[in-house]
N, C-alpha and C. Protein backbone atom coordinates (compact mmCIF):
# COMPACT_ATOMS: atom_id res chain seq x y z
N UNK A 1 17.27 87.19 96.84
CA UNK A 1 17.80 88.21 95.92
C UNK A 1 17.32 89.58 96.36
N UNK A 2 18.87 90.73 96.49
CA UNK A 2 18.02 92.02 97.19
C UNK A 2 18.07 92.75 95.83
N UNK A 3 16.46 93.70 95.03
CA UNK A 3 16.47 94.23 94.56
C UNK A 3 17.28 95.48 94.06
N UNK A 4 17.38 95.86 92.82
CA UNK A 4 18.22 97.41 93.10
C UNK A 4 17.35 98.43 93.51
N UNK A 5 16.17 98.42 93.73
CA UNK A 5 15.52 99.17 94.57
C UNK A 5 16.29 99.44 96.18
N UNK A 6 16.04 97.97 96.88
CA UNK A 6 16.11 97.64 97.96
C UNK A 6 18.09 98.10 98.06
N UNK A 7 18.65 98.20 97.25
CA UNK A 7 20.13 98.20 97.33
C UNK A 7 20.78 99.24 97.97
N UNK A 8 19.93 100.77 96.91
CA UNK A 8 20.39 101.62 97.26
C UNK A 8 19.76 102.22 98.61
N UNK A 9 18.98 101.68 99.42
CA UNK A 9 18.68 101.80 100.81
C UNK A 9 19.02 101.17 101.93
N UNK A 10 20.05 100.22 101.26
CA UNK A 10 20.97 99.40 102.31
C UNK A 10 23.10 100.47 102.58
N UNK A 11 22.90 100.80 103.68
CA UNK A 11 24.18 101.22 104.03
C UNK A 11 25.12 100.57 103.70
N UNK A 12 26.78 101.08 102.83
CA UNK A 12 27.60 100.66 102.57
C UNK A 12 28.85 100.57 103.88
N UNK A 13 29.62 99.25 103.95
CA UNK A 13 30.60 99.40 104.58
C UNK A 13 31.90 99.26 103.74
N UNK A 14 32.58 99.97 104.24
CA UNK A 14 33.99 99.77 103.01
C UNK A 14 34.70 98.38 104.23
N UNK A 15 34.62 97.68 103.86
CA UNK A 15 35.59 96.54 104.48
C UNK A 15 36.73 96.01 103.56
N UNK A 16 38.14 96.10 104.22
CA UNK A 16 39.36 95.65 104.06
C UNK A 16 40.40 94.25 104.50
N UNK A 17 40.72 93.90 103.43
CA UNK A 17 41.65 92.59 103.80
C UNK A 17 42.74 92.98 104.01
N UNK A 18 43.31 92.26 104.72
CA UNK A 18 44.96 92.68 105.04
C UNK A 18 45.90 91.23 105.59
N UNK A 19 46.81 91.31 105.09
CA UNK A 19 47.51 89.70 105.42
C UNK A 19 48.71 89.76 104.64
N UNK A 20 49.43 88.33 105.38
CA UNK A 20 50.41 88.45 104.12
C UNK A 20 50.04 87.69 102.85
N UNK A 21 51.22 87.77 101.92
CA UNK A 21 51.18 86.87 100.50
C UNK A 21 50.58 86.03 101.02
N UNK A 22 50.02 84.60 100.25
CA UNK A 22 49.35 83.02 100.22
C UNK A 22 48.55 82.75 101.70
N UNK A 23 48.12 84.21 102.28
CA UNK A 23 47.46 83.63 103.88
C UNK A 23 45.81 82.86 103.31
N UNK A 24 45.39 83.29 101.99
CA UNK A 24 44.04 83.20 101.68
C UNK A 24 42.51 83.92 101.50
N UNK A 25 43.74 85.07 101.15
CA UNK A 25 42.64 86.51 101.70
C UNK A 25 41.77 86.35 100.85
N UNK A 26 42.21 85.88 99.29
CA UNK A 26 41.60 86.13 97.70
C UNK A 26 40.43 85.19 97.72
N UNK A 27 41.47 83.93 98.29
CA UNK A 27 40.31 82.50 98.45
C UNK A 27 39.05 82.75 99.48
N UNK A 28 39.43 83.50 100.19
CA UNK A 28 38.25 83.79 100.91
C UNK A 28 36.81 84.74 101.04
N UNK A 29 37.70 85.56 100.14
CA UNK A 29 36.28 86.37 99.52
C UNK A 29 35.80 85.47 98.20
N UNK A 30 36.58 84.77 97.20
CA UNK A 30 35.63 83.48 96.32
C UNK A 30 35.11 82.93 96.66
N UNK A 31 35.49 82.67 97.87
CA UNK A 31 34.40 81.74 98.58
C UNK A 31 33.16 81.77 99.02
N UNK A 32 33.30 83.23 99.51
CA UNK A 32 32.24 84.18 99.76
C UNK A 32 31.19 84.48 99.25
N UNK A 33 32.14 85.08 97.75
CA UNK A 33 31.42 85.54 97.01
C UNK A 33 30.64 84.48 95.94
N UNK A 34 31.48 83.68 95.51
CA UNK A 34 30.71 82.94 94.26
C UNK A 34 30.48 81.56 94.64
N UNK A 35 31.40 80.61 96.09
CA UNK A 35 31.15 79.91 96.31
C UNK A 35 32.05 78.50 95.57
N UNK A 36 33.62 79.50 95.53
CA UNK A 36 34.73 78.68 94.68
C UNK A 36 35.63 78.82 95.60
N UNK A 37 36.68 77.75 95.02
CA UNK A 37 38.08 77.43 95.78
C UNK A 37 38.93 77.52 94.68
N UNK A 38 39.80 77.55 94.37
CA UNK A 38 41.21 77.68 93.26
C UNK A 38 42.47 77.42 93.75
N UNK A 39 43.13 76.30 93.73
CA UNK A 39 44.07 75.83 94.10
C UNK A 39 45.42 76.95 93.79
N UNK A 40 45.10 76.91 92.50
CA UNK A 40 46.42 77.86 91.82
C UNK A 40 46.09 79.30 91.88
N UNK A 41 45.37 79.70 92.58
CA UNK A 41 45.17 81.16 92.02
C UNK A 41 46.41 82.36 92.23
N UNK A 42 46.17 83.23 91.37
CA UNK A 42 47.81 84.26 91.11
C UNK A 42 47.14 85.10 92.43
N UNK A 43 48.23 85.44 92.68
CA UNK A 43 48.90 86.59 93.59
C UNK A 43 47.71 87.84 93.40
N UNK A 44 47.26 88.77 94.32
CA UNK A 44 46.60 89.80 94.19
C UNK A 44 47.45 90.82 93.90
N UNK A 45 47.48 91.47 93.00
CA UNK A 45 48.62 92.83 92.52
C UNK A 45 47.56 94.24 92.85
N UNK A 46 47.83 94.93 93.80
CA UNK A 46 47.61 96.06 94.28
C UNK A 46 46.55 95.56 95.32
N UNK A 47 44.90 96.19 94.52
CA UNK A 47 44.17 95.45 95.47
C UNK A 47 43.02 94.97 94.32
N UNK A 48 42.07 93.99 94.94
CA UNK A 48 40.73 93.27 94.35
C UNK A 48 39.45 94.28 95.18
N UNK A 49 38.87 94.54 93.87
CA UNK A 49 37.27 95.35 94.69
C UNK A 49 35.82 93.88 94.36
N UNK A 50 35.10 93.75 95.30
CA UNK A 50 34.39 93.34 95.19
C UNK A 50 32.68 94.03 96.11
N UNK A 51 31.75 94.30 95.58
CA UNK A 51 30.55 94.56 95.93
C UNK A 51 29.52 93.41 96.50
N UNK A 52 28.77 93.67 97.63
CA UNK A 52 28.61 92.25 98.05
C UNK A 52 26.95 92.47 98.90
N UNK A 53 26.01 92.21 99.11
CA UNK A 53 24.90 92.64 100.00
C UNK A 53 24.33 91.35 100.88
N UNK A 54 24.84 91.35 102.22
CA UNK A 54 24.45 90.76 102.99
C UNK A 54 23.43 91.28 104.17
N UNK A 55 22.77 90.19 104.16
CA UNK A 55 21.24 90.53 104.87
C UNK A 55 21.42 89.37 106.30
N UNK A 56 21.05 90.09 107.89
CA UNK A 56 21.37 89.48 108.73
C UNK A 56 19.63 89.36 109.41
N UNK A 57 19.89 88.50 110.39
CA UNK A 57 18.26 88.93 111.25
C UNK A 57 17.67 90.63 111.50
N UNK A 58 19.09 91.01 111.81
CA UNK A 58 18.95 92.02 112.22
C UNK A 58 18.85 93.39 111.37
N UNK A 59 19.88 93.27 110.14
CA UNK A 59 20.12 94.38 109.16
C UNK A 59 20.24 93.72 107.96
N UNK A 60 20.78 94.88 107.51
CA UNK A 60 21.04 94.24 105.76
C UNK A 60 22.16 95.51 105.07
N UNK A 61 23.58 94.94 105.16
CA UNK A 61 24.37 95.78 104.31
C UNK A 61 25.01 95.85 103.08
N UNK A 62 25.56 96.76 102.82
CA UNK A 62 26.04 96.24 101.16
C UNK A 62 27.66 96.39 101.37
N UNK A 63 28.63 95.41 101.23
CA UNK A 63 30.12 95.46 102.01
C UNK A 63 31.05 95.87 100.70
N UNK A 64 31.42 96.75 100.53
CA UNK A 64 32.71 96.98 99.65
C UNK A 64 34.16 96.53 100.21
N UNK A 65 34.28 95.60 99.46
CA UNK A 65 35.13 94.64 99.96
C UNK A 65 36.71 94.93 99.12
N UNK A 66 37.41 95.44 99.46
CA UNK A 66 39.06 95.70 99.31
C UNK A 66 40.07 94.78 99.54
N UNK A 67 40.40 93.45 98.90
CA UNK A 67 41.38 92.19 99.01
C UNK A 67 42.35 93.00 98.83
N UNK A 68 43.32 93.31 99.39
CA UNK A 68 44.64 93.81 99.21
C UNK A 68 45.72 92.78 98.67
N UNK A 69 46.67 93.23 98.07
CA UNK A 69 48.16 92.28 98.04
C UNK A 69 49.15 92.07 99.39
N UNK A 70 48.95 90.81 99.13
CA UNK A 70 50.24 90.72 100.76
C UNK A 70 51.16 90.51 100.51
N UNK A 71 52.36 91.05 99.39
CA UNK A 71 53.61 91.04 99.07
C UNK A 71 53.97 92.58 99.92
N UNK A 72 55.32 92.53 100.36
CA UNK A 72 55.74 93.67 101.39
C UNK A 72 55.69 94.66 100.55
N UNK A 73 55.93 94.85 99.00
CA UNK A 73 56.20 95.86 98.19
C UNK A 73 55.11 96.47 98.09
N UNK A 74 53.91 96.22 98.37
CA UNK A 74 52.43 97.08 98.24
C UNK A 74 51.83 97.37 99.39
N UNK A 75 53.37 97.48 100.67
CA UNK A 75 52.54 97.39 102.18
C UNK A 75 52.30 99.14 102.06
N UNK A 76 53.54 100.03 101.40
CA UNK A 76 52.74 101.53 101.18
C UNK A 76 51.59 101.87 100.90
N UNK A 77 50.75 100.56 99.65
CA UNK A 77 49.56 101.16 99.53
C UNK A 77 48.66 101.07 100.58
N UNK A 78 48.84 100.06 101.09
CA UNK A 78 47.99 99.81 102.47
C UNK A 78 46.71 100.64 102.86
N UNK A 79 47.25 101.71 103.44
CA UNK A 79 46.81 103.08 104.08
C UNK A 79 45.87 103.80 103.44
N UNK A 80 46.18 103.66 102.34
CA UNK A 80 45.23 104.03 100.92
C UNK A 80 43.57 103.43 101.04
N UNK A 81 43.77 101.72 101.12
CA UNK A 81 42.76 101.21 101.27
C UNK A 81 41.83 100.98 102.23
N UNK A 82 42.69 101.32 103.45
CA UNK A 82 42.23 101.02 104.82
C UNK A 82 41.07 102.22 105.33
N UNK A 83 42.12 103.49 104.75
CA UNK A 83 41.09 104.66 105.70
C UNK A 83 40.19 105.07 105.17
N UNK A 84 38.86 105.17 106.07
CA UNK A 84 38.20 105.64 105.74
C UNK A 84 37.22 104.46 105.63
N UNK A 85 37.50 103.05 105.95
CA UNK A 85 36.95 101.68 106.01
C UNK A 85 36.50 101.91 107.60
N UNK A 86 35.29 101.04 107.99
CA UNK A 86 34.45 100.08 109.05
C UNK A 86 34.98 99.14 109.30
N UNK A 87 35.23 98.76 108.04
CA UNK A 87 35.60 97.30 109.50
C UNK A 87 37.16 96.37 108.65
N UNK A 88 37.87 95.69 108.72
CA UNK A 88 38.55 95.11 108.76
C UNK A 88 39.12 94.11 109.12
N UNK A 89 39.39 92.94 107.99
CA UNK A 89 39.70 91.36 108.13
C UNK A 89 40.75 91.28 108.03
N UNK A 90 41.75 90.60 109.32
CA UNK A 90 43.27 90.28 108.88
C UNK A 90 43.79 89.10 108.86
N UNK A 91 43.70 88.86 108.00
CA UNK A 91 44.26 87.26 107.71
C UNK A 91 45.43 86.56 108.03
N UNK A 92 45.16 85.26 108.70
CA UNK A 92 46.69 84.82 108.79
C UNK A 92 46.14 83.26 108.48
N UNK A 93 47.44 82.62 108.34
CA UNK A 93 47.38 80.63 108.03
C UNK A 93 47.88 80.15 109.15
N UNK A 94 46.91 79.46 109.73
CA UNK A 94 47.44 79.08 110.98
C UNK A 94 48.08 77.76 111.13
N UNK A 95 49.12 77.83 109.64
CA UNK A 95 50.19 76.85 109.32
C UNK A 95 51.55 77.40 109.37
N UNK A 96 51.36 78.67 109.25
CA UNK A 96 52.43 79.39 109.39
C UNK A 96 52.66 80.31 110.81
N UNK A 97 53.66 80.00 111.42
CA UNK A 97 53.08 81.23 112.81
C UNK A 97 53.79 82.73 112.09
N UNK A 98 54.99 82.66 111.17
CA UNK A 98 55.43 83.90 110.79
C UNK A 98 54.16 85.29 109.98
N UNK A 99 53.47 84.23 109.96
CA UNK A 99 51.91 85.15 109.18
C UNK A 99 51.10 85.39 110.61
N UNK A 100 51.04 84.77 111.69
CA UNK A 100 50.11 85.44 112.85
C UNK A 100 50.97 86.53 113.58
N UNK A 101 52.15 86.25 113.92
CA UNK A 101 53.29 87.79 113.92
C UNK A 101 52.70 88.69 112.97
N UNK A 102 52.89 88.79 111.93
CA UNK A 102 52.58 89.83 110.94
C UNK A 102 51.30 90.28 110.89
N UNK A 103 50.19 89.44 111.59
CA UNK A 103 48.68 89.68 111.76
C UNK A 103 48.69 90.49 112.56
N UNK A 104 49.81 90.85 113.83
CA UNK A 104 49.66 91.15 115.28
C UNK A 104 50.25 92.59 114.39
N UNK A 105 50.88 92.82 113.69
CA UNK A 105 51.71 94.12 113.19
C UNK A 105 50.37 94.68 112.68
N UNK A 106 49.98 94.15 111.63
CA UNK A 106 48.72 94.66 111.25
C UNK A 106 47.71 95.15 111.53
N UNK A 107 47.29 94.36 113.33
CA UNK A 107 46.15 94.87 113.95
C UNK A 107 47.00 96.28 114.94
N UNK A 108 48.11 96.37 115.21
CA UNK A 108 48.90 97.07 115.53
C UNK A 108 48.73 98.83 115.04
N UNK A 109 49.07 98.33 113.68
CA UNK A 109 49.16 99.60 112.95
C UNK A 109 47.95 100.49 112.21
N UNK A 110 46.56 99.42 111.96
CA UNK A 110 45.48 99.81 112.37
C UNK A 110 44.80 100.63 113.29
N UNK A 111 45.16 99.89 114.60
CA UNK A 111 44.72 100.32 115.62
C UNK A 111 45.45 101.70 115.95
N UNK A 112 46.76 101.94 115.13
CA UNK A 112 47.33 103.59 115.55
C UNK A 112 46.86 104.56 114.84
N UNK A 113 46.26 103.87 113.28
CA UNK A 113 46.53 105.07 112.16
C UNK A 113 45.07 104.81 111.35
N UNK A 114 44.24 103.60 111.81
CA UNK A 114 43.05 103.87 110.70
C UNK A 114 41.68 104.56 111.88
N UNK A 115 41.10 104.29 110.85
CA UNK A 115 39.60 104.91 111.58
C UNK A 115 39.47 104.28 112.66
N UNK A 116 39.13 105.26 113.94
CA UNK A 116 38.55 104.99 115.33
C UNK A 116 37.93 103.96 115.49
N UNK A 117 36.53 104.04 114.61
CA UNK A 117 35.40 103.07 115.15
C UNK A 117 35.72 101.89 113.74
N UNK A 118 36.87 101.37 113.73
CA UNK A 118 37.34 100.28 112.46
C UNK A 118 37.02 99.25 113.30
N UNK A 119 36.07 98.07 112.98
CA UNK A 119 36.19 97.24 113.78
C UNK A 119 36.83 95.92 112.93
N UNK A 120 37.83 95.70 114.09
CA UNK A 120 39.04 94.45 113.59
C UNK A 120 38.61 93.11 113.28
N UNK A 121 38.64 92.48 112.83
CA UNK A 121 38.22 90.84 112.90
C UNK A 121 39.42 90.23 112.32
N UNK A 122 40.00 89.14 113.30
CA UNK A 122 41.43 88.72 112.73
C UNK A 122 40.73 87.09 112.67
N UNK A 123 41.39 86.32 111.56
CA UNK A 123 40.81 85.37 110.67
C UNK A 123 41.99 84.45 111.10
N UNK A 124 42.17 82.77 111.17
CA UNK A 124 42.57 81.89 110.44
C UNK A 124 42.60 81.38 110.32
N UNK A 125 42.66 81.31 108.84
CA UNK A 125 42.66 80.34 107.76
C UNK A 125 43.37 79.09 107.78
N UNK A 126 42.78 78.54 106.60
CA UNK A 126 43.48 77.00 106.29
C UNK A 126 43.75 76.16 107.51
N UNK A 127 42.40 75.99 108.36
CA UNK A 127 42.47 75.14 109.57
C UNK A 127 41.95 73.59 108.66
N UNK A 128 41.64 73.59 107.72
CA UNK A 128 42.10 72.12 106.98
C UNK A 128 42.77 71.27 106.57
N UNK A 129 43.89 72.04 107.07
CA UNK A 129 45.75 71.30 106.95
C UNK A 129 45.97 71.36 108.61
N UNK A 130 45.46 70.47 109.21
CA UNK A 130 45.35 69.80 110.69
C UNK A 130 46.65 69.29 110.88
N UNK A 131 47.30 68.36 110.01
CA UNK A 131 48.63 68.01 110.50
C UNK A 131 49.84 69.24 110.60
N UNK A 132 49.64 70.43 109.94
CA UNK A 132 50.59 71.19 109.74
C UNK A 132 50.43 72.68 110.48
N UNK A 133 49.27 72.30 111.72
CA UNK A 133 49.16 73.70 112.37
C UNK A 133 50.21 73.85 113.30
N UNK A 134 50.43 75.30 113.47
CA UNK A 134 51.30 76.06 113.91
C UNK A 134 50.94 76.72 114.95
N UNK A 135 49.55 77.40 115.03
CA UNK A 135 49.22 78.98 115.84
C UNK A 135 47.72 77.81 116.25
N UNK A 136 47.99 77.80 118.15
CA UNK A 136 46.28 77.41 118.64
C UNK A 136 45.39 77.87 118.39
N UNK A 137 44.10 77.32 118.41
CA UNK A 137 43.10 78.53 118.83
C UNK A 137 42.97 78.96 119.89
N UNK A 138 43.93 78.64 121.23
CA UNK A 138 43.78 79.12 122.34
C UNK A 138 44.67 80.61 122.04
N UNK A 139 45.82 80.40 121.64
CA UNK A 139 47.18 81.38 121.60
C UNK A 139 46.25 82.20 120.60
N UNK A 140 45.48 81.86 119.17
CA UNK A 140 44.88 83.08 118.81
C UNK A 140 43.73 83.93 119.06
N UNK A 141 42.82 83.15 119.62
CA UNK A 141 42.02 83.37 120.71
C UNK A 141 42.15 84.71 121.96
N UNK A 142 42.93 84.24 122.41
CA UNK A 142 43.81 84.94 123.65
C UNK A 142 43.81 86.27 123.58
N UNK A 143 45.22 85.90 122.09
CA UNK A 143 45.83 87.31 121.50
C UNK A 143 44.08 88.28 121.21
N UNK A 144 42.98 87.73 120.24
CA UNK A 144 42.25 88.64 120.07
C UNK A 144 41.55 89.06 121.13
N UNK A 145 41.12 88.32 122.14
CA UNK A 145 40.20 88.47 123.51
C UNK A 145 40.90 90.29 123.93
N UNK A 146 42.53 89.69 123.94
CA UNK A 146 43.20 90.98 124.88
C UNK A 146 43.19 91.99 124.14
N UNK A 147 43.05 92.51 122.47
CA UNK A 147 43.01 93.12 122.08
C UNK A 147 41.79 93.89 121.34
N UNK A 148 40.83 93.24 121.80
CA UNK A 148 39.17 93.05 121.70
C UNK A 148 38.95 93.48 119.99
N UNK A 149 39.43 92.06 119.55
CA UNK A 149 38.83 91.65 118.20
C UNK A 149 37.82 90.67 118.22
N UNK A 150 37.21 90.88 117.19
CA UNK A 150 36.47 89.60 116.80
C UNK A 150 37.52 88.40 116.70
N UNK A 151 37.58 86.96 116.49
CA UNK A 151 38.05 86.16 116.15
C UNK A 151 37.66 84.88 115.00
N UNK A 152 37.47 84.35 114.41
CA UNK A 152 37.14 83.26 113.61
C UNK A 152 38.22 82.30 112.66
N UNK A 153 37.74 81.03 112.93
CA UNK A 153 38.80 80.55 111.90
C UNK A 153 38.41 79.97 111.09
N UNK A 154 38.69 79.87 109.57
CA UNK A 154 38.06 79.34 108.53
C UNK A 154 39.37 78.34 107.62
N UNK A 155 37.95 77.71 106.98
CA UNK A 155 38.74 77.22 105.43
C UNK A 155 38.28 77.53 104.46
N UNK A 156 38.89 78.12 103.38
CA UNK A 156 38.28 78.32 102.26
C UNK A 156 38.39 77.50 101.22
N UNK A 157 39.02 76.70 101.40
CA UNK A 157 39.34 75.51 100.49
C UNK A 157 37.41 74.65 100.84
N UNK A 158 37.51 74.43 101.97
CA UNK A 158 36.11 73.37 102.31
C UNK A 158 35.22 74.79 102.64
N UNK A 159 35.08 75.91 103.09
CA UNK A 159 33.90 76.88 103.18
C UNK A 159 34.01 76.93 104.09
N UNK A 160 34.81 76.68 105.23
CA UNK A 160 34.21 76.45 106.75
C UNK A 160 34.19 77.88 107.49
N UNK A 161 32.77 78.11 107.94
CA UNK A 161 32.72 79.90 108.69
C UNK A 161 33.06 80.85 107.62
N UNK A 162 33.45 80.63 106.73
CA UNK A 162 33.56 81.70 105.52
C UNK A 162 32.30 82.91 105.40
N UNK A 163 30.83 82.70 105.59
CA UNK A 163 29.98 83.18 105.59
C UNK A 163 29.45 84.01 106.75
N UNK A 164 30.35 82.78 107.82
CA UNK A 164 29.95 83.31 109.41
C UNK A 164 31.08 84.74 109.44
N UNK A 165 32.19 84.65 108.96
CA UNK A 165 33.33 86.05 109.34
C UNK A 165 32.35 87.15 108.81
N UNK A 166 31.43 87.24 107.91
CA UNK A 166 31.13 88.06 107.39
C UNK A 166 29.88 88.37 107.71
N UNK A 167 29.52 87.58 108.29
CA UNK A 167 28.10 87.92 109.17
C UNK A 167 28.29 88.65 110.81
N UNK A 168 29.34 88.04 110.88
CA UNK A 168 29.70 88.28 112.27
C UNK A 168 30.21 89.97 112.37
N UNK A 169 30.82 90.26 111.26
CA UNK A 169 31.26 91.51 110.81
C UNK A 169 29.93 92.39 110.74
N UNK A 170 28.94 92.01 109.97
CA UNK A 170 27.93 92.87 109.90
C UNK A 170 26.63 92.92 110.82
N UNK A 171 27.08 91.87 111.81
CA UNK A 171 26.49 92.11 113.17
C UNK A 171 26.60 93.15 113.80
N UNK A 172 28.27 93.27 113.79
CA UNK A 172 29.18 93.89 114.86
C UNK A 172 29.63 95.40 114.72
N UNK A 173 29.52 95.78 113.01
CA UNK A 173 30.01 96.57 112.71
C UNK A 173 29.01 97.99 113.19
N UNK A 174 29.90 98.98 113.86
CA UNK A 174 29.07 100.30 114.42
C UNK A 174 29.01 101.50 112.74
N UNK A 175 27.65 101.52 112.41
CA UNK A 175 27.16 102.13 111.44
C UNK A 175 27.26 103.68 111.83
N UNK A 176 27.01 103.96 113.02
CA UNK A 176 26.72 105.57 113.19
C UNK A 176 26.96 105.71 114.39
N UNK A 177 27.72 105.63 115.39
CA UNK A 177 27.90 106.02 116.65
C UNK A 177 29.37 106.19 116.75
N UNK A 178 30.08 107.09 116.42
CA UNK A 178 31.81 106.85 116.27
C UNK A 178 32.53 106.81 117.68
N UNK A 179 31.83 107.10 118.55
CA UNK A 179 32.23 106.92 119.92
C UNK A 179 32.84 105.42 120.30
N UNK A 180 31.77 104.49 119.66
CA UNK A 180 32.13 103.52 119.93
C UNK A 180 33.24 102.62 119.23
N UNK A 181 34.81 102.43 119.64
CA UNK A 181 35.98 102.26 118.54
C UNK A 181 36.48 100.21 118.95
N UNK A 182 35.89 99.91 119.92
CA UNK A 182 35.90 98.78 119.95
C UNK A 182 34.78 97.98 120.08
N UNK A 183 34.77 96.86 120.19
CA UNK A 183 34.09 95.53 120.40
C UNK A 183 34.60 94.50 121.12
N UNK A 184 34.09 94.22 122.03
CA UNK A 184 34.63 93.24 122.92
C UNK A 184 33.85 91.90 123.17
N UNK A 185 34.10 90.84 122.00
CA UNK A 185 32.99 89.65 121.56
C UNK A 185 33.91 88.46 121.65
N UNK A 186 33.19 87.37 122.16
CA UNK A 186 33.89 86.00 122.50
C UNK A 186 32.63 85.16 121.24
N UNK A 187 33.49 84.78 120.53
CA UNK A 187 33.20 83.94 119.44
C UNK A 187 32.58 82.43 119.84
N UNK A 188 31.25 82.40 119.80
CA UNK A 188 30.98 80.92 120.07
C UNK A 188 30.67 79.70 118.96
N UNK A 189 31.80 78.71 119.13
CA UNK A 189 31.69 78.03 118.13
C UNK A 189 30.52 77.05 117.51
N UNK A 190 29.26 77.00 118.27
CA UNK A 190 28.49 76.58 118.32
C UNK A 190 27.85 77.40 117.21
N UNK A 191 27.94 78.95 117.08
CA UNK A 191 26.80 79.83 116.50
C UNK A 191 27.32 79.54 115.00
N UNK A 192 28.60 79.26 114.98
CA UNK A 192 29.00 79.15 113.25
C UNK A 192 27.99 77.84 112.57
N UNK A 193 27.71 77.24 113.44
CA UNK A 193 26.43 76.09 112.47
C UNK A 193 25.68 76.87 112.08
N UNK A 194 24.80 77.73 112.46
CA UNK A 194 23.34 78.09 112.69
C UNK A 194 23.71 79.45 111.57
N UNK A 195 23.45 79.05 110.43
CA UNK A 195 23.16 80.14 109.02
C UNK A 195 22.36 80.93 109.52
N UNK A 196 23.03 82.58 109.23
CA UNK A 196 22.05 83.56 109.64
C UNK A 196 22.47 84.45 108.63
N UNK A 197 23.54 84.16 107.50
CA UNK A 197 23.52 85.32 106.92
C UNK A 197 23.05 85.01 104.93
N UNK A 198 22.19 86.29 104.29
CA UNK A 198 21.76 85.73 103.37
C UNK A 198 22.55 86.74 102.30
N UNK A 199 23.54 86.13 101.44
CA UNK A 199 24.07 87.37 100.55
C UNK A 199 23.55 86.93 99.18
N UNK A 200 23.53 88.27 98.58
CA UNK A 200 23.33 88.10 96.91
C UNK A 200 24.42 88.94 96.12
């Protein structure tokens, strides 16, 4: 447990979700955050704020976390939520390939119009529906290597790496050097066993 002493001396990152409708953006910060799954859960309408303080070997940040809506009608607000954010999660279901297209638009339009030093981390989800995948991890893999994202794939239904995207984020994320606008990290699947991150 980090004190509110200890709180307000931990650096904030504004971090953003972005995806389409049902990719799992919502389920994945519950998961995160409280350590739930919700089968039925409603639709995100505009966006979800959540406050969050994760502590790594190395640091300890406090993540303002922005779940956006992934219905096309709230893709104007977008821009709203994005700028002026560190780092950024884009979600896709890697049951659907029409949601990793739309991931690739996303890291796209990021990469033209948000903050320099935004560092990307593209997500996906629902690798617990094994019979019904769509998108490899080689083909998504690939895509992030060449575009030097982070990569990870989770479930939020079972927890899987849910903790690690967000550790991996606050490894990675550049606090004060704006020079630096990418990251160029190969995800080892081995390190997602090995708990390193402690949130309250």
């Amino acid at each position: 447990m980090v004190s509110q002493s200890m709180t307000t001396q931990i650096p904030s990152v504004k971090l953003v979700l972005l995806g389409e409708a049902s990719v799992g953006k919502s389920s994945i910060v519950a998961r995160y955050a409280t350590d739930t799954f919700s089968d039925g859960k409603e639709p995100t309408i505009g966006a979800a704020f959540l406050a969050k303080v994760c502590t790594t070997p190395e640091k300890s940040i406090k993540f303002e976390i922005w779940d956006t809506a992934g219905q096309e009608r709230f893709h104007s607000l977008a821009p709203m939520y994005y700028r002026n954010a560190l780092a950024a999660m884009v979600v896709f279901d890697v049951t659907k390939y029409s949601t990793f297209e739309r991931a690739q638009n996303w890291v796209s339009e990021l990469q033209r119009q948000a903050n320099p030093q935004l560092l990307i981390t593209l997500v996906g989800n629902k690798t617990d529906i094994i019979k019904e995948r769509q998108v490899t991890n080689e083909e998504a893999k690939d895509y992030a290597t060449q575009m030097s994202l982070l990569y990870i794939e989770t479930s939020a239904k079972l927890g899987t790496n849910v903790s690690q995207v967000f550790t991996e984020i606050a490894e990675h994320v550049v606090l004060d050097n704006p020079r630096h606008s990418k990251v160029n990290v190969k995800f080892d699947k081995n390190h997602a066993k090995k708990p390193s991150c402690a949130c309250t």
